[in-house]
C-alpha atoms as a PDB file:
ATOM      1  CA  UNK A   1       0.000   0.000   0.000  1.00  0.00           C
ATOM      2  CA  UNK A   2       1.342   3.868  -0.729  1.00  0.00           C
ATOM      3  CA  UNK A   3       1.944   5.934   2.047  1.00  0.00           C
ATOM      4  CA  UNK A   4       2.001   9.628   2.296  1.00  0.00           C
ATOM      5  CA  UNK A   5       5.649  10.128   1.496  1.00  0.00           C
ATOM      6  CA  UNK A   6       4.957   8.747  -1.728  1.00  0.00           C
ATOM      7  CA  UNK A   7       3.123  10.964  -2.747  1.00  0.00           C
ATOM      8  CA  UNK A   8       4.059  14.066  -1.062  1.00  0.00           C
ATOM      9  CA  UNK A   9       7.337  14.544  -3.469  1.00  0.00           C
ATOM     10  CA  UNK A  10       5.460  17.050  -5.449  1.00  0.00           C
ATOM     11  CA  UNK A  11       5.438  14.861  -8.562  1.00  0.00           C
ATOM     12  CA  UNK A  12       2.144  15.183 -10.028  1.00  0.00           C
ATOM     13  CA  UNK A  13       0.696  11.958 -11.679  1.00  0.00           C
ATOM     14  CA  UNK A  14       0.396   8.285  -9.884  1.00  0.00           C
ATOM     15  CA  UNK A  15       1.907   6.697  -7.767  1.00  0.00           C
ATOM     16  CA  UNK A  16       1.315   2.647  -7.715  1.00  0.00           C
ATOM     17  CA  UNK A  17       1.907   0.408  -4.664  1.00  0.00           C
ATOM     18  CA  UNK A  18       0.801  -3.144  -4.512  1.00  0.00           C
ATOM     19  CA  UNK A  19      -3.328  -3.242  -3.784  1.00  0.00           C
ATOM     20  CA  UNK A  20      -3.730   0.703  -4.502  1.00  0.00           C
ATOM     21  CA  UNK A  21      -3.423   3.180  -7.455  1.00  0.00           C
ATOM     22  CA  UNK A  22      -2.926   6.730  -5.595  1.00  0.00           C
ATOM     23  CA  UNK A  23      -3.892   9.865  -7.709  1.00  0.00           C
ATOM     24  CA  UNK A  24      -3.220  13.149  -6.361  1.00  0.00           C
ATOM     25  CA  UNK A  25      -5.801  15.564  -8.057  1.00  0.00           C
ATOM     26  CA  UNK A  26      -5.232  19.224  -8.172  1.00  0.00           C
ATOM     27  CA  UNK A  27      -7.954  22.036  -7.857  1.00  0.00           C
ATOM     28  CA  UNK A  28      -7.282  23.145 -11.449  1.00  0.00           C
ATOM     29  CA  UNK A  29      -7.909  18.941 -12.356  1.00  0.00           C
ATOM     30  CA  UNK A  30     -11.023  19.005 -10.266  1.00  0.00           C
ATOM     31  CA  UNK A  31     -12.526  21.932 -12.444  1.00  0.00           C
ATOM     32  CA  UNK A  32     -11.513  20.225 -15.681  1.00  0.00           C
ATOM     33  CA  UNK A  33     -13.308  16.776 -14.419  1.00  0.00           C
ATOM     34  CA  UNK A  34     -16.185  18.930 -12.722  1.00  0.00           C
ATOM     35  CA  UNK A  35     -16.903  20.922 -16.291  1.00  0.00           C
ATOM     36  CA  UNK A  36     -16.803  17.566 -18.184  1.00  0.00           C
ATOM     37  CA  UNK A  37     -19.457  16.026 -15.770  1.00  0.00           C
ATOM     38  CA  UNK A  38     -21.413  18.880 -16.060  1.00  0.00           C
ATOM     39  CA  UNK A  39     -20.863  19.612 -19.109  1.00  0.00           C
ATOM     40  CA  UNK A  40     -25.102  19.532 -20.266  1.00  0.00           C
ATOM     41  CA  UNK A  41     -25.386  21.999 -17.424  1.00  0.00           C
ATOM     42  CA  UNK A  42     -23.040  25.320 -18.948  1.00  0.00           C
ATOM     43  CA  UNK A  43     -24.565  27.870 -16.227  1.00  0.00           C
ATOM     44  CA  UNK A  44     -23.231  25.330 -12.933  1.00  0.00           C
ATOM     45  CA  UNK A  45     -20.118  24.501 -14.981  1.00  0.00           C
ATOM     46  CA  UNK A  46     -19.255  28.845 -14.929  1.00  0.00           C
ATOM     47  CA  UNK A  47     -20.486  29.281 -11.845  1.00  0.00           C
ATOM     48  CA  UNK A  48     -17.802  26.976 -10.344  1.00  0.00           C
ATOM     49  CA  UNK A  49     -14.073  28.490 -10.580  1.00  0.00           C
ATOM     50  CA  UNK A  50     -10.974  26.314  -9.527  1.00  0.00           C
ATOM     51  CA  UNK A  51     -10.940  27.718  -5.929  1.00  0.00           C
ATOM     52  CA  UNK A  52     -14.230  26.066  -5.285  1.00  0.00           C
ATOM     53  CA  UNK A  53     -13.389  22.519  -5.440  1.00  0.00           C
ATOM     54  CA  UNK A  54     -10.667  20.960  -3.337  1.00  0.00           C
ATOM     55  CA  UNK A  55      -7.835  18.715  -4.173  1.00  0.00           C
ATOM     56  CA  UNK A  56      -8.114  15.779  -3.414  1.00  0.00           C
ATOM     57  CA  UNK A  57      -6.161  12.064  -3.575  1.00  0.00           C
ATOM     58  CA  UNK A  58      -8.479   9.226  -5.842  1.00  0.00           C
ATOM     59  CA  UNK A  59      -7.309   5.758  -4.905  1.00  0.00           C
ATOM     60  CA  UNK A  60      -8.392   3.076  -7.112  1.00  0.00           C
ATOM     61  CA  UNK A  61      -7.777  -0.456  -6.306  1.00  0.00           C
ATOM     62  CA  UNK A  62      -5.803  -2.006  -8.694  1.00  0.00           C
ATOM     63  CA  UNK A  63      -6.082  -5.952  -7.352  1.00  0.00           C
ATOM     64  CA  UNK A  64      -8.645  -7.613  -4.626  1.00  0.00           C
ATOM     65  CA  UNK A  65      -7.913  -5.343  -1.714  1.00  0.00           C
ATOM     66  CA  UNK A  66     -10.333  -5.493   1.755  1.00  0.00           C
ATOM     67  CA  UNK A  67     -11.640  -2.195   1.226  1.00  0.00           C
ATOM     68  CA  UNK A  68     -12.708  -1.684   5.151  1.00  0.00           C
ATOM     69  CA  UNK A  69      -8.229  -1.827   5.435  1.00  0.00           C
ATOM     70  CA  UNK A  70      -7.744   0.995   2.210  1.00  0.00           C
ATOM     71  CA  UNK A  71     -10.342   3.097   4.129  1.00  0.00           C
ATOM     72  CA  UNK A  72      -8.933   2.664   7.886  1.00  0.00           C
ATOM     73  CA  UNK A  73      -5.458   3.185   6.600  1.00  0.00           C
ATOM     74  CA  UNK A  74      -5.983   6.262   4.345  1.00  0.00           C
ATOM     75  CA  UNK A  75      -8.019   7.481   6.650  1.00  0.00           C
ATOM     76  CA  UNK A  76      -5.170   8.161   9.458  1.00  0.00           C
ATOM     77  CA  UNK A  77      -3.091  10.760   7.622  1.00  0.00           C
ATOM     78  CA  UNK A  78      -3.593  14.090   9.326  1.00  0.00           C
ATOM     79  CA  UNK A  79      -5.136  16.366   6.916  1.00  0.00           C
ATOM     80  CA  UNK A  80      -8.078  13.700   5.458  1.00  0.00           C
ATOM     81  CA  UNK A  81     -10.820  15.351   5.748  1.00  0.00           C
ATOM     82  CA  UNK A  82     -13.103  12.111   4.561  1.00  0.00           C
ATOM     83  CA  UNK A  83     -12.767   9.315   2.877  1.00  0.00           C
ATOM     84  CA  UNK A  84     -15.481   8.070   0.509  1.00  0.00           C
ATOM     85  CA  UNK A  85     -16.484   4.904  -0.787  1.00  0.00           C
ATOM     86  CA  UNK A  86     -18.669   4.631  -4.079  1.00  0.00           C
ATOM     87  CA  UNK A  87     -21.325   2.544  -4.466  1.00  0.00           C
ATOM     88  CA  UNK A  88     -21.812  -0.355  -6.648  1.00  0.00           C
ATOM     89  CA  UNK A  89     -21.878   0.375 -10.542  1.00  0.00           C
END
């Protein structure tokens, strides 16, 4: 599993560690994945500027990880605000 120091080397881009694939997205990244979600809806896509969203760290699991262990491990760095799991497809 990736650990903080990993990923805090200012590299932008991913980082892959056995179960996980870590993806440190920036504010500017959020906007550009936030306009092409909403991209039916042009008056929410300009009313939301960079500086809205947060940054945030997308981990994907890349093989048959326990997800309950990914979620009480990431979620013991200081600074994590939340961690959230998505639901089924």
């Amino acid at each position: 599993m990736s650990s903080a120091g990993q990923l805090g080397d200012g590299q932008d881009g991913a980082a892959v560690a056995g179960d996980v694939c870590d993806v440190l997205e920036t504010q500017q990244q959020a906007s550009e994945r936030f306009s092409e979600l909403f991209a039916d809806q042009p008056e929410l896509v300009e009313s939301v500027t960079p500086a809205t969203l947060p940054g945030s760290l997308r981990i994907t699991l890349v093989e048959s990880a326990p997800i309950d262990d990914i979620v009480d491990h990431d979620s013991s760095f200081d600074g994590v605000e939340a961690v959230i799991e998505p639901g089924p497809d």
